[in-house]
Protein backbone atom coordinates (compact mmCIF):
# COMPACT_ATOMS: atom_id res chain seq x y z
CA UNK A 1 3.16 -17.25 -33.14
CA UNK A 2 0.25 -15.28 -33.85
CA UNK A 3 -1.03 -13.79 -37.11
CA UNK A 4 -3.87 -11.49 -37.90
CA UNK A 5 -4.54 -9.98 -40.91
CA UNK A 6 -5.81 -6.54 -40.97
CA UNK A 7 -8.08 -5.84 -43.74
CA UNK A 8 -6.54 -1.92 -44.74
CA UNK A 9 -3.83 -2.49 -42.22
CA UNK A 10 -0.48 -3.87 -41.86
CA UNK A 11 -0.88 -7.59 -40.56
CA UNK A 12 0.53 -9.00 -37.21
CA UNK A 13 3.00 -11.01 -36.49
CA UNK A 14 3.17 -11.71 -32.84
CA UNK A 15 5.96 -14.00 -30.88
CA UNK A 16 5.90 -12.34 -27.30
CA UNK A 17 3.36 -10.97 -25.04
CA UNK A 18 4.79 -9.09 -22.68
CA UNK A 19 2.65 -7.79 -19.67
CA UNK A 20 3.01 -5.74 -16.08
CA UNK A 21 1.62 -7.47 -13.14
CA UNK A 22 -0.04 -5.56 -10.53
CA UNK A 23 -3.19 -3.86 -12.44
CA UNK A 24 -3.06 -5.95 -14.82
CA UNK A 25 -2.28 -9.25 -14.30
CA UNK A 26 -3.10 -9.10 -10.81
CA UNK A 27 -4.52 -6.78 -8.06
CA UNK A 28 -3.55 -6.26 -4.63
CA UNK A 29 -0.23 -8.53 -5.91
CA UNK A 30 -3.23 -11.85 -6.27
CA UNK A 31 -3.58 -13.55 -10.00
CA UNK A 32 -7.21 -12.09 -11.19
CA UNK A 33 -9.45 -15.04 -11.62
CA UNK A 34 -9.11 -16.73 -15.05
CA UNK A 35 -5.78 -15.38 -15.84
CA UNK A 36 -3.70 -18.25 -14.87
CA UNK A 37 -5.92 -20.27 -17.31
CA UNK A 38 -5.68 -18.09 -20.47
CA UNK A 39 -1.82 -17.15 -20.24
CA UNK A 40 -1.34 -21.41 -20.08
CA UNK A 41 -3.39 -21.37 -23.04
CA UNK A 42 -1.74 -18.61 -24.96
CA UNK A 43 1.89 -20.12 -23.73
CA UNK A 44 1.05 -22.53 -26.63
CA UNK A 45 1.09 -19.69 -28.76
CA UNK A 46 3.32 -17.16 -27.39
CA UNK A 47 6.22 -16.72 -25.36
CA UNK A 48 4.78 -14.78 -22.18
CA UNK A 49 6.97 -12.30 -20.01
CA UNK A 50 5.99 -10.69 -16.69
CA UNK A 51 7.95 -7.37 -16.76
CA UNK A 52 7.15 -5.71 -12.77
CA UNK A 53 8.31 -3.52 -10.18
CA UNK A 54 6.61 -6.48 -7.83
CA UNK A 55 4.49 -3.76 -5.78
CA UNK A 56 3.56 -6.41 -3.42
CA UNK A 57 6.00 -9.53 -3.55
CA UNK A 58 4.05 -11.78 -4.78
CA UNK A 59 4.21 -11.78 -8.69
CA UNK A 60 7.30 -15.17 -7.90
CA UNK A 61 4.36 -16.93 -6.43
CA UNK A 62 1.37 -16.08 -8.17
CA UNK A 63 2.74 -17.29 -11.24
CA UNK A 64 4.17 -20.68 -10.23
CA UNK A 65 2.98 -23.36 -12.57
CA UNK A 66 2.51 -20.46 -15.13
CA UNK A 67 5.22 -21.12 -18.47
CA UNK A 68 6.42 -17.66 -17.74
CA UNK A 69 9.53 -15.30 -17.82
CA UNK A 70 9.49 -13.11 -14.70
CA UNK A 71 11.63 -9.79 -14.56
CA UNK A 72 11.57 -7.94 -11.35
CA UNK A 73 12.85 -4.58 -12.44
CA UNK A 74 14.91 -2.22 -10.09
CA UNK A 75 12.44 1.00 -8.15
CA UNK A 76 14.16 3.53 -10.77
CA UNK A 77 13.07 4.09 -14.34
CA UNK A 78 10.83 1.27 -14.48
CA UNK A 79 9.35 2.80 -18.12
CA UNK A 80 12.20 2.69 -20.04
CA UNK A 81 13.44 -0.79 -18.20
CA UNK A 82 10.21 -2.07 -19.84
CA UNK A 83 10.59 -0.29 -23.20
CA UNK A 84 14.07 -1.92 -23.40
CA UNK A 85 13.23 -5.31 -22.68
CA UNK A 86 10.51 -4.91 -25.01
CA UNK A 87 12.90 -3.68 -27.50
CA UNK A 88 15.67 -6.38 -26.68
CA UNK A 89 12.31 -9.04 -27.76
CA UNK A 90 12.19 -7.32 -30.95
CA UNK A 91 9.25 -4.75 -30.38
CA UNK A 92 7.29 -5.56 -33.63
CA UNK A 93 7.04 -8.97 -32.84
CA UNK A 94 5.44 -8.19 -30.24
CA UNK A 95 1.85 -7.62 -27.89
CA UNK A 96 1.89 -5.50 -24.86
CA UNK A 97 -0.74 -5.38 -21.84
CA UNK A 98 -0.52 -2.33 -18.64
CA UNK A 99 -2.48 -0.12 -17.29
CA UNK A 100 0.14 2.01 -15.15
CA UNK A 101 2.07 5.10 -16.14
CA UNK A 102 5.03 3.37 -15.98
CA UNK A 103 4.09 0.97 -18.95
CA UNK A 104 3.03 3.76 -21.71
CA UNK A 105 6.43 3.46 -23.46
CA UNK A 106 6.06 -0.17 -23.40
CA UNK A 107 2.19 0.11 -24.97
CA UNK A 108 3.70 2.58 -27.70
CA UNK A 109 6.65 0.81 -28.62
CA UNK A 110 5.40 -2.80 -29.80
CA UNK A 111 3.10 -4.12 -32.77
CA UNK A 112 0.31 -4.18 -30.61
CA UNK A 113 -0.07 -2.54 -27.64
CA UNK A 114 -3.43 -3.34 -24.67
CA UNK A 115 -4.81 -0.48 -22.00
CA UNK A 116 -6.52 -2.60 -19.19
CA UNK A 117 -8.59 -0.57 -17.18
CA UNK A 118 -9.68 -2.25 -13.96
CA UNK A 119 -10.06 -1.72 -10.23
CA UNK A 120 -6.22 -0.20 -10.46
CA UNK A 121 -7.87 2.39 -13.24
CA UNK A 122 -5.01 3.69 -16.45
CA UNK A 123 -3.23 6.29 -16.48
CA UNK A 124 -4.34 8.28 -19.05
CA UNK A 125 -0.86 8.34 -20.68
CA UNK A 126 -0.92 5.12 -21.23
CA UNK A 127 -4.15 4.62 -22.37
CA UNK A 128 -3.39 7.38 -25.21
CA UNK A 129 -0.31 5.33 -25.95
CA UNK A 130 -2.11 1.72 -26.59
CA UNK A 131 -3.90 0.84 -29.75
CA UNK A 132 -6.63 -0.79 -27.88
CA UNK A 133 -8.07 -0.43 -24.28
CA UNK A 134 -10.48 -2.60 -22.84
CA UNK A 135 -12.17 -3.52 -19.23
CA UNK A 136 -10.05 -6.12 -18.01
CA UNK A 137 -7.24 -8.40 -18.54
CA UNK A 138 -9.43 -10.99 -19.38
CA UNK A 139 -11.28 -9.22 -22.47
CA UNK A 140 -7.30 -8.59 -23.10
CA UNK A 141 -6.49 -12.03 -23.60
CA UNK A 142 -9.79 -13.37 -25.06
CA UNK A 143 -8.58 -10.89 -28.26
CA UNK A 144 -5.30 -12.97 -28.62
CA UNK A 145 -7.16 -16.18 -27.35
CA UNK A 146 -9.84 -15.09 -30.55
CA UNK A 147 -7.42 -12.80 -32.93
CA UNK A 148 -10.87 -12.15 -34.80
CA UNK A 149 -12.30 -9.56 -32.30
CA UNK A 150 -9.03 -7.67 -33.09
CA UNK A 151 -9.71 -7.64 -37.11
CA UNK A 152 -13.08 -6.20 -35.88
CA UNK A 153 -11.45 -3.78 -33.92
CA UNK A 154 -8.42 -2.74 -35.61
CA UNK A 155 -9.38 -2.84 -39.09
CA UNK A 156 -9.57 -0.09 -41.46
């Protein structure tokens, strides 16, 4: 678990971090460099789920050796398949990380929710749905990898 206290805000609890794949995680269906690294590290921490319509077929492989849950959802409404497993985790216990239109109900829905915007771009749904957006998945993780930058970010 992670827990950040908000100075004016309502603290965090988190258990789960639940993230898309492609555009996030990955691009062009290959692991962004450093990724592998920092989930590993936050698996210490967090229980990590890979929730994807597996654009490319290669989210099975790109993770191996990564203490992950994968969920390949079915091609048809792949936002609310991700709000629901989100939901099923208990969505206040949880952190959220996409970039695609199909994750803003997922970014909404939890305690803390994480716009990447990288060589996929955001849709601008979701990025109106997260509480925080940044560059890259990386800068994503570093905040739960150093819960500090959040307080900076997030407090009131």
């Amino acid at each position: 678990m992670i827990e950040i206290t908000l100075p004016g805000a309502e603290s965090l609890r988190l258990d789960h971090l639940v993230a898309d794949f492609n555009g996030t995680l990955a691009c062009d269906g290959l692991l962004l460099p450093g990724t592998g690294e920092a989930l590993c590290r936050l698996a210490e921490t967090l229980s990590i789920h890979v929730v994807t319509a597996a654009t490319f077929g290669r989210a099975r492989e790109a993770l191996a050796g990564i203490p992950c849950e994968l969920v390949v959802l079915a091609e048809s409404a792949q936002d609310a398949a991700k709000l629901h497993y989100v939901e099923n985790l208990n969505a206040s216990r949880c952190v959220c990380i996409g970039n695609g239109r199909n994750d803003r109900l997922m970014l909404a829905a939890p305690a803390l929710g994480i716009a990447v915007i990288q060589g996929e771009g955001a849709a601008v749904a979701t990025l109106l749905a997260a509480k925080v957006a940044v560059p890259d998945i990386n800068t994503a993780l570093g905040l739960l990898l150093n819960p500090q930058r959040l307080v900076a970010t997030l407090r009131l």
